[in-house]
N, C-alpha and C. Protein backbone atom coordinates (compact mmCIF):
# COMPACT_ATOMS: atom_id res chain seq x y z
N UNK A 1 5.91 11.11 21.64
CA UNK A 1 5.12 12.33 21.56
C UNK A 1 3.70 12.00 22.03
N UNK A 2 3.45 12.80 23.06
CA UNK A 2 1.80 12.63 23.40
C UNK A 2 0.75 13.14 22.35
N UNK A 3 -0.24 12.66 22.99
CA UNK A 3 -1.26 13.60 22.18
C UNK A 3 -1.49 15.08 22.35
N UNK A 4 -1.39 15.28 23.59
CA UNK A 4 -1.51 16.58 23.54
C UNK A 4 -0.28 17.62 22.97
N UNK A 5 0.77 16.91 22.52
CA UNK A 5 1.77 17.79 22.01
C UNK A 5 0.96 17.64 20.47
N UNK A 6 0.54 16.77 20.10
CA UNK A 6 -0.09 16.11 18.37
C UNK A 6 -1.26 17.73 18.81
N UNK A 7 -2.10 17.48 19.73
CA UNK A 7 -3.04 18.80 19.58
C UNK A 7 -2.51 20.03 19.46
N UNK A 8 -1.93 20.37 20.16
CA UNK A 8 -0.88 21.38 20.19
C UNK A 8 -0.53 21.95 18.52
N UNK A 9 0.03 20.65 17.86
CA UNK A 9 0.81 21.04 16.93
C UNK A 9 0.02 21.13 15.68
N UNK A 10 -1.37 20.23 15.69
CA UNK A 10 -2.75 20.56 15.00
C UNK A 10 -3.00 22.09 15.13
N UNK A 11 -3.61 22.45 16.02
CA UNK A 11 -4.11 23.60 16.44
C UNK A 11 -3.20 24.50 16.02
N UNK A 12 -1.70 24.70 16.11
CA UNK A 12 -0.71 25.60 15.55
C UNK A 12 -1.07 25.72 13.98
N UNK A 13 -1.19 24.87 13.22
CA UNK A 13 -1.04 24.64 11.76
C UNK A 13 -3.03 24.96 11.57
N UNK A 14 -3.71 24.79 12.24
CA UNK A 14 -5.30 25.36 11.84
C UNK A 14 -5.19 27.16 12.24
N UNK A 15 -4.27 27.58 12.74
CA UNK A 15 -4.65 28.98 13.45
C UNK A 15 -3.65 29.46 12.30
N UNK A 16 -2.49 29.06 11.86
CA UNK A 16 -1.74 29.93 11.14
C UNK A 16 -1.79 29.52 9.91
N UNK A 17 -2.43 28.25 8.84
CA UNK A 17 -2.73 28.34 7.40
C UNK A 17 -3.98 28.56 7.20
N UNK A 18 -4.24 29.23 6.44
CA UNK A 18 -5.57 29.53 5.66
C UNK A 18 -5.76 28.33 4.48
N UNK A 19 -7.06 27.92 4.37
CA UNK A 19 -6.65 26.92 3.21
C UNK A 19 -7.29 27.70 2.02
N UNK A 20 -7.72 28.50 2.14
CA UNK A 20 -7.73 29.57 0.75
C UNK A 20 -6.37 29.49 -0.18
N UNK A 21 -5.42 29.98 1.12
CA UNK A 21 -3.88 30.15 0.23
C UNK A 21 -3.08 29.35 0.06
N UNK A 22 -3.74 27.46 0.38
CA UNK A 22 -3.04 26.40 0.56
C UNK A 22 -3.46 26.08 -0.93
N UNK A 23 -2.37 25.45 -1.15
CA UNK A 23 -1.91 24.61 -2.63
C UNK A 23 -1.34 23.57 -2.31
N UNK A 24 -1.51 22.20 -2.78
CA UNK A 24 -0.78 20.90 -2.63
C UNK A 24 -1.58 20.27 -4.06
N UNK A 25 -0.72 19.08 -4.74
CA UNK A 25 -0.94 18.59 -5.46
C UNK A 25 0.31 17.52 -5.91
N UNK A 26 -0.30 16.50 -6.50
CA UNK A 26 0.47 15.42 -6.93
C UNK A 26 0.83 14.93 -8.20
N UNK A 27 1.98 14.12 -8.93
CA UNK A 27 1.75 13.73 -9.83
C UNK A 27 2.56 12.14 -9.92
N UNK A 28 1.87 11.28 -10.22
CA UNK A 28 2.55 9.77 -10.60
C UNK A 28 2.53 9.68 -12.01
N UNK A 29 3.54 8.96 -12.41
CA UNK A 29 3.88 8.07 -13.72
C UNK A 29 4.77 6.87 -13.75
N UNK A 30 5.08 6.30 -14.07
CA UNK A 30 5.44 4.71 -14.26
C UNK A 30 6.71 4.98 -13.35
N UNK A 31 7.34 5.91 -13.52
CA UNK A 31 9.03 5.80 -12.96
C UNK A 31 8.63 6.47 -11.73
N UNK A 32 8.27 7.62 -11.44
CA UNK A 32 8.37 8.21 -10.13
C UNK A 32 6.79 9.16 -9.91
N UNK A 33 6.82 9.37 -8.58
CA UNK A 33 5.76 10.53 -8.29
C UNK A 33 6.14 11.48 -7.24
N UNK A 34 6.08 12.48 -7.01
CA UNK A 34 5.95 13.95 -6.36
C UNK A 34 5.13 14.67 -5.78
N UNK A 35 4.66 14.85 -4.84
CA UNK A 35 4.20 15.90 -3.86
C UNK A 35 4.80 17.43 -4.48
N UNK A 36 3.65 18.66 -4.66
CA UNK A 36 4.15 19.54 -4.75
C UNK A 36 2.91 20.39 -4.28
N UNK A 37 3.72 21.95 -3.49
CA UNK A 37 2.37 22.50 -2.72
C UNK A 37 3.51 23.81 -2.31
N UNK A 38 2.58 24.56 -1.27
CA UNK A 38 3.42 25.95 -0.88
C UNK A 38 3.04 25.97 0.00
N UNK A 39 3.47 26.00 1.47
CA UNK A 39 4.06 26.38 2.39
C UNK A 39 2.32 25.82 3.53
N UNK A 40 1.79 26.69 3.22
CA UNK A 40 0.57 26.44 3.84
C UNK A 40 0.04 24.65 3.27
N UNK A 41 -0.47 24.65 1.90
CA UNK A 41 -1.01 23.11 1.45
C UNK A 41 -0.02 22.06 2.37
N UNK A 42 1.55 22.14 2.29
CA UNK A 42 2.26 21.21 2.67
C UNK A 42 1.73 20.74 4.29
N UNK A 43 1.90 22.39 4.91
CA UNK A 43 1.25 21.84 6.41
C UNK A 43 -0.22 21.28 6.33
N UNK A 44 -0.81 21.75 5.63
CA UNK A 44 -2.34 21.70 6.14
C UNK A 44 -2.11 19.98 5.71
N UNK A 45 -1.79 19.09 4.71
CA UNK A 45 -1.44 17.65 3.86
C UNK A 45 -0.98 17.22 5.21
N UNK A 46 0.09 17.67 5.91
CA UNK A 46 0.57 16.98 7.16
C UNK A 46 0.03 16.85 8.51
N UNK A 47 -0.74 17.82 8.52
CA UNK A 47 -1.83 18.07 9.82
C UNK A 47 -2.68 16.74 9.54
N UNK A 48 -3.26 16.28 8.70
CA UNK A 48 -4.00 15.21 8.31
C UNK A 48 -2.98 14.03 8.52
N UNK A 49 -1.59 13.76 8.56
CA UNK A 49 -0.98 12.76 9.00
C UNK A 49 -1.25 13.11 10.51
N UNK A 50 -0.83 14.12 10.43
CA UNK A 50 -0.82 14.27 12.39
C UNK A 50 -1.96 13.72 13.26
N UNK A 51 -3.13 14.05 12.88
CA UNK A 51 -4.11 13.45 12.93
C UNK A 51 -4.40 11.92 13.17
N UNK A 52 -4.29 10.94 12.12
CA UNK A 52 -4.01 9.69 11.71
C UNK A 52 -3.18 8.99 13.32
N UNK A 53 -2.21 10.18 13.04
CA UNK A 53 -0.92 9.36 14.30
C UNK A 53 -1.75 9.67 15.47
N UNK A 54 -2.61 10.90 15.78
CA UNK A 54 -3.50 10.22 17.16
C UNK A 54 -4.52 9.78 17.34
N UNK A 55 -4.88 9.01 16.18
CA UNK A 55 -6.39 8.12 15.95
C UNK A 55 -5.33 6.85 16.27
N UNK A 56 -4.63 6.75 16.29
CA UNK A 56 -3.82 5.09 16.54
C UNK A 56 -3.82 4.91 18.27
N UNK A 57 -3.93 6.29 19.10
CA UNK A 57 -3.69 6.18 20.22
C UNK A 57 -5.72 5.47 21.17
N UNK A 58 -6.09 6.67 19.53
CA UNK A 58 -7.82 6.87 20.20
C UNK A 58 -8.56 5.35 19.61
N UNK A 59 -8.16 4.24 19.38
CA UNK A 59 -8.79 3.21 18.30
C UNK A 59 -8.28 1.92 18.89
N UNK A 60 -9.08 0.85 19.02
CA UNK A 60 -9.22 -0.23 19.86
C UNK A 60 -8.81 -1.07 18.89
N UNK A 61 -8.62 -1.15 17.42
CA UNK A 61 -8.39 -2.05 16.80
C UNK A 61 -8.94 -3.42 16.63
N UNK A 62 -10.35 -3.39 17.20
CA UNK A 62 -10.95 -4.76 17.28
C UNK A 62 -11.29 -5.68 16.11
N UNK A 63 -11.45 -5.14 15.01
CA UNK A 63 -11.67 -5.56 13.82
C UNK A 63 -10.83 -6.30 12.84
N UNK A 64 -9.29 -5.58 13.59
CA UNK A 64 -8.16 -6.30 12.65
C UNK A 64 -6.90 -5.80 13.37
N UNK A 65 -6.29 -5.64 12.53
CA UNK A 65 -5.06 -5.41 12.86
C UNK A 65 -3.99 -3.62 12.13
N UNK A 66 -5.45 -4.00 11.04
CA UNK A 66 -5.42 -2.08 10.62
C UNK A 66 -6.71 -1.31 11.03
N UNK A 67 -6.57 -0.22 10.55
CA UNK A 67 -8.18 0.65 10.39
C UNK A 67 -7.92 1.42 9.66
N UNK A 68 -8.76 1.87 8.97
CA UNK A 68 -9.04 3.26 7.70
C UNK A 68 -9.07 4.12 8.73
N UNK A 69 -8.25 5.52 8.43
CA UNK A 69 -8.47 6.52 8.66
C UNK A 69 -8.88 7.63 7.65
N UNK A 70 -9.87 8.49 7.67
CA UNK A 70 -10.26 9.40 6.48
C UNK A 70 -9.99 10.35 6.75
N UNK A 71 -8.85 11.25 6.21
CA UNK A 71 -8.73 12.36 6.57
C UNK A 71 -9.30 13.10 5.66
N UNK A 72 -9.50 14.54 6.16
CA UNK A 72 -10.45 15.79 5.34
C UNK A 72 -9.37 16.74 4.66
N UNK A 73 -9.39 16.53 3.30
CA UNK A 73 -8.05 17.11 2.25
C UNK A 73 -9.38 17.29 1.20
N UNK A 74 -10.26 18.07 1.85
CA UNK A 74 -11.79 18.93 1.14
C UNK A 74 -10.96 20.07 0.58
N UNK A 75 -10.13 20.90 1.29
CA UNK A 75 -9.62 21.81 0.71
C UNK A 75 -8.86 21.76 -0.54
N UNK A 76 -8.46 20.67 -0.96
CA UNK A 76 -7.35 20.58 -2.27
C UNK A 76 -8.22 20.50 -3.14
N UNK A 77 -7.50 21.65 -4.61
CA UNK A 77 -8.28 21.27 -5.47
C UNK A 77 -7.87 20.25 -6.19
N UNK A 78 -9.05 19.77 -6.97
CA UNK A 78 -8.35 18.56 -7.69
C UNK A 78 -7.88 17.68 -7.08
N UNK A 79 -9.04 16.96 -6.09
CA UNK A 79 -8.61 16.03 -5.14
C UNK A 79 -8.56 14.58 -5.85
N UNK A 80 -8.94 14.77 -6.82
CA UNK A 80 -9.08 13.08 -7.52
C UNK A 80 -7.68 13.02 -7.75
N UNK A 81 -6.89 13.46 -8.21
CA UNK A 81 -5.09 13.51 -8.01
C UNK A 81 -4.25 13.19 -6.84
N UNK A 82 -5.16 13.37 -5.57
CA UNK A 82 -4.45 13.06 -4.71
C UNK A 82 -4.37 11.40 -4.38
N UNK A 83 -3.04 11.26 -3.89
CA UNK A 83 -2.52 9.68 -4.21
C UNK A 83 -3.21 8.86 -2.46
N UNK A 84 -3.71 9.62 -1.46
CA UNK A 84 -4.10 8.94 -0.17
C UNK A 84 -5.28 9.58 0.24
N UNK A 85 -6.58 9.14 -0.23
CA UNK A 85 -8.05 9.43 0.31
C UNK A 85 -7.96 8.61 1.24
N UNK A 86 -7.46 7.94 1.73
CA UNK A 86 -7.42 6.65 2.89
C UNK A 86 -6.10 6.98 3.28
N UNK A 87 -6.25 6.67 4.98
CA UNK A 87 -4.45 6.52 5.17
C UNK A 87 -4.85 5.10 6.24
N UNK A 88 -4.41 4.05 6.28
CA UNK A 88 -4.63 3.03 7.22
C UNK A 88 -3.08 3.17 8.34
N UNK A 89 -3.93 3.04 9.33
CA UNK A 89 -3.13 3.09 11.39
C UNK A 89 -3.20 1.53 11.19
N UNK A 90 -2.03 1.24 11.89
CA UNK A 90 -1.59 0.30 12.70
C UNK A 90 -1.30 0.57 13.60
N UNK A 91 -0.59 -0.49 15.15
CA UNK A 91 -0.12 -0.44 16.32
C UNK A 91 1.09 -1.17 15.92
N UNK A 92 1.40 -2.15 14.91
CA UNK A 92 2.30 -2.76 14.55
C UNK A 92 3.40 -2.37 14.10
N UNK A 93 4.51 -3.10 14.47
CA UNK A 93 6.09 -2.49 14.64
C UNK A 93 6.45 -2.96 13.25
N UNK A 94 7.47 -2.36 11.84
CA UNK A 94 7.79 -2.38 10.71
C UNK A 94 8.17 -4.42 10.88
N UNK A 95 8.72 -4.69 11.79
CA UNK A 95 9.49 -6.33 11.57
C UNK A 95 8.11 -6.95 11.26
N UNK A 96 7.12 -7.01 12.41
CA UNK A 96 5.92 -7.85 12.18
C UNK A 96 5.45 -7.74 10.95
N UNK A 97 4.96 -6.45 10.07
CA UNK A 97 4.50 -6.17 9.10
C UNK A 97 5.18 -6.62 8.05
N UNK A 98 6.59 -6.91 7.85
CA UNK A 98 7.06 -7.02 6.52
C UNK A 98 7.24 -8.72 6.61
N UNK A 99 7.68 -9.46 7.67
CA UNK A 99 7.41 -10.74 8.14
C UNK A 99 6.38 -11.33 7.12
N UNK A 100 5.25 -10.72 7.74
CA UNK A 100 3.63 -10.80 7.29
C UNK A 100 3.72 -10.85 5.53
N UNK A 101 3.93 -9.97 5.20
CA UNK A 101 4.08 -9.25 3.35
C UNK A 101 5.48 -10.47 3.15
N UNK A 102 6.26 -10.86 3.63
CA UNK A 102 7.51 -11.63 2.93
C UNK A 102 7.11 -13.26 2.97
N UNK A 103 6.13 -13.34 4.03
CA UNK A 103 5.41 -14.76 4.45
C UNK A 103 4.44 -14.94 3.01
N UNK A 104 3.86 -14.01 2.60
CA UNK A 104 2.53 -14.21 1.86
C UNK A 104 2.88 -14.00 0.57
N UNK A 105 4.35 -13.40 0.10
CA UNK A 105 4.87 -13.42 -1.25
C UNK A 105 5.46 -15.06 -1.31
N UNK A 106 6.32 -15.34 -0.20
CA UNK A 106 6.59 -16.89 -0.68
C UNK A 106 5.74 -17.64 -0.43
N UNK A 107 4.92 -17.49 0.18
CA UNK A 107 3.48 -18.88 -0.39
C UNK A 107 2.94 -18.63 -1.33
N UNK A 108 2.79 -17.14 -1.86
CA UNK A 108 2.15 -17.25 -3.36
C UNK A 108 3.09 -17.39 -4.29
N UNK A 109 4.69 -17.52 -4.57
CA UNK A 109 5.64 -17.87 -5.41
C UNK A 109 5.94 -19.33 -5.20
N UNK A 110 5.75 -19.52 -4.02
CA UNK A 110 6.15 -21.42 -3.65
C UNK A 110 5.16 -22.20 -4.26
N UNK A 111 3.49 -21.43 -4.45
CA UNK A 111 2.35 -22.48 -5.18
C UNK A 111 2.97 -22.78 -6.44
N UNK A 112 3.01 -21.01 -6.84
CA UNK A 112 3.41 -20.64 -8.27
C UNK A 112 4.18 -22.12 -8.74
N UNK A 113 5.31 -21.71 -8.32
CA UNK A 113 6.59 -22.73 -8.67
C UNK A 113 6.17 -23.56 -8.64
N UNK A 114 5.63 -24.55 -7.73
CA UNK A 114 5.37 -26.15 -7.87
C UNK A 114 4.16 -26.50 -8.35
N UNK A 115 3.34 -25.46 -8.86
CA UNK A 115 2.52 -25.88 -10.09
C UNK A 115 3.03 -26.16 -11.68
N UNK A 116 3.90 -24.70 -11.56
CA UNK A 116 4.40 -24.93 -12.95
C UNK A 116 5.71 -26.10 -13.35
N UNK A 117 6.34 -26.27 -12.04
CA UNK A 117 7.17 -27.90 -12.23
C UNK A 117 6.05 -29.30 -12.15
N UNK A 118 4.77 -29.01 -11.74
CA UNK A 118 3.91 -29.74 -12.32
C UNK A 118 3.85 -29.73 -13.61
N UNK A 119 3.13 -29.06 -14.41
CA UNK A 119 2.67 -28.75 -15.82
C UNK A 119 3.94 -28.85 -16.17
N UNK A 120 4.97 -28.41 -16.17
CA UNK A 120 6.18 -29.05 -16.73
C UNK A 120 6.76 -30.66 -16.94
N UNK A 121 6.46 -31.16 -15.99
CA UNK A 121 6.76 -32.49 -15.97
C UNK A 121 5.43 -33.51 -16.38
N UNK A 122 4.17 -32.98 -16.56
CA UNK A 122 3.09 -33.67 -17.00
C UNK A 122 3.44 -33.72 -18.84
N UNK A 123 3.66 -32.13 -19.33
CA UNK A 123 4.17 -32.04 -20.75
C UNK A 123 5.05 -32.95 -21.13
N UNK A 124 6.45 -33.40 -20.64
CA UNK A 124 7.08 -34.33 -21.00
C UNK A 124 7.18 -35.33 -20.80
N UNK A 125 6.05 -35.67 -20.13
CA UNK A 125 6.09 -37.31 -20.13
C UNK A 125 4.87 -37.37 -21.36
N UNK A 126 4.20 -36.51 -21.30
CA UNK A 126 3.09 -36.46 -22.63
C UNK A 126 4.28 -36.79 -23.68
N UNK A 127 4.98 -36.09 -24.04
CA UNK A 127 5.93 -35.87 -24.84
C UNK A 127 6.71 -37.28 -25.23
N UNK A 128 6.88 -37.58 -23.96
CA UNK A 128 7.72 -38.55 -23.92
C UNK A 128 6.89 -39.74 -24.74
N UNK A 129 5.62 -39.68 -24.15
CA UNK A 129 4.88 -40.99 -24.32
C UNK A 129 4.67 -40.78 -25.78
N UNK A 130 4.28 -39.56 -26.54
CA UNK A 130 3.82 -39.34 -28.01
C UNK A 130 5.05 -39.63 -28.72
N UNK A 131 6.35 -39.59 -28.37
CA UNK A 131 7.40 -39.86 -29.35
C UNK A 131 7.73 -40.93 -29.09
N UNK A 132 7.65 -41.52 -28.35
CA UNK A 132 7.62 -43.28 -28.07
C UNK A 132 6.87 -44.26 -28.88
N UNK A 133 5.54 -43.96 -28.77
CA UNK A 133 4.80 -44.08 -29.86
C UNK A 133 4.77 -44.16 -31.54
N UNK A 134 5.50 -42.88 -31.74
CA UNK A 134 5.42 -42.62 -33.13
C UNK A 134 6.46 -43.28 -33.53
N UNK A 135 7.99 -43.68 -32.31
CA UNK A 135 9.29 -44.26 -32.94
C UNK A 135 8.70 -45.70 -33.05
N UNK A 136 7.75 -46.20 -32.01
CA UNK A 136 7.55 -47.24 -32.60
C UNK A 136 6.46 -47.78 -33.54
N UNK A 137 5.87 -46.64 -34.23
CA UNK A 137 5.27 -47.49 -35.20
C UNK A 137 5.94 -47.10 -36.39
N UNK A 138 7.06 -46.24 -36.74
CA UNK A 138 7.83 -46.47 -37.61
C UNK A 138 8.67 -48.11 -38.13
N UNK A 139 8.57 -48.55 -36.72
CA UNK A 139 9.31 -50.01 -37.16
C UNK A 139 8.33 -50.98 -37.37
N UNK A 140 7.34 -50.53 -36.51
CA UNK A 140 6.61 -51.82 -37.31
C UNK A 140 5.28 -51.25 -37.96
């Protein structure tokens, strides 16, 4: 999809919702969360993705490998509820990215682990050495 179909389809959704009559709102709790809105909020919430998807085309990425995008969701009330004041663009394809996130969980579980089979094996030789000790001054 070009951009100009993304303008296109912006401009459709600014000419035909009013955000007077737009409603969107969210709710999270430990087990699940929900998007809920009417007809207009839903588009106007998605126009702001739409958006996002052609700031990835308009953005040089020199800084990294993401960028903040801020979209304007001024119209919702009760915006402190909403779950994305930030939406971050990439150029990066889902394999690279999870690569990345599966690389950086097992180096932080691989430290994990061979610290604590450290401290594990320092305890029982402590152990070892204190009951060694105590068996032998029982005998003499």
């Amino acid at each position: 999809m070009t951009n100009e179909d993304l303008d296109k389809f912006i401009e459709k959704i600014e000419q035909e919702c009013s955000e007077s009559e737009a409603y969107f709102d969210s709710e999270f709790n430990p087990d699940f969360g929900f998007a809920k809105g009417n007809k207009f909020g839903l588009l106007l919430y998605a126009k702001e993705f739409l958006k996002a998807v052609r700031e990835i085309d308009n953005r040089k990425f020199d800084e990294g490998e993401m960028e903040v995008y801020n979209p304007d969701f001024k119209w919702i009330k009760g915006i402190e509820s909403n779950p994305f004041r930030y939406i971050k663009i990439t150029k990066k394809l889902p394999e690279e990215i999870n690569t990345e996130k599966q690389s950086e969980k097992e180096s932080w579980k691989s430290k994990l682990f061979s610290i604590g089979c450290g401290a594990i094996i320092v305890f029982a030789l402590v152990l070892t050495v204190v009951g060694l000790i105590t068996f032998l001054k029982w005998f003499f």
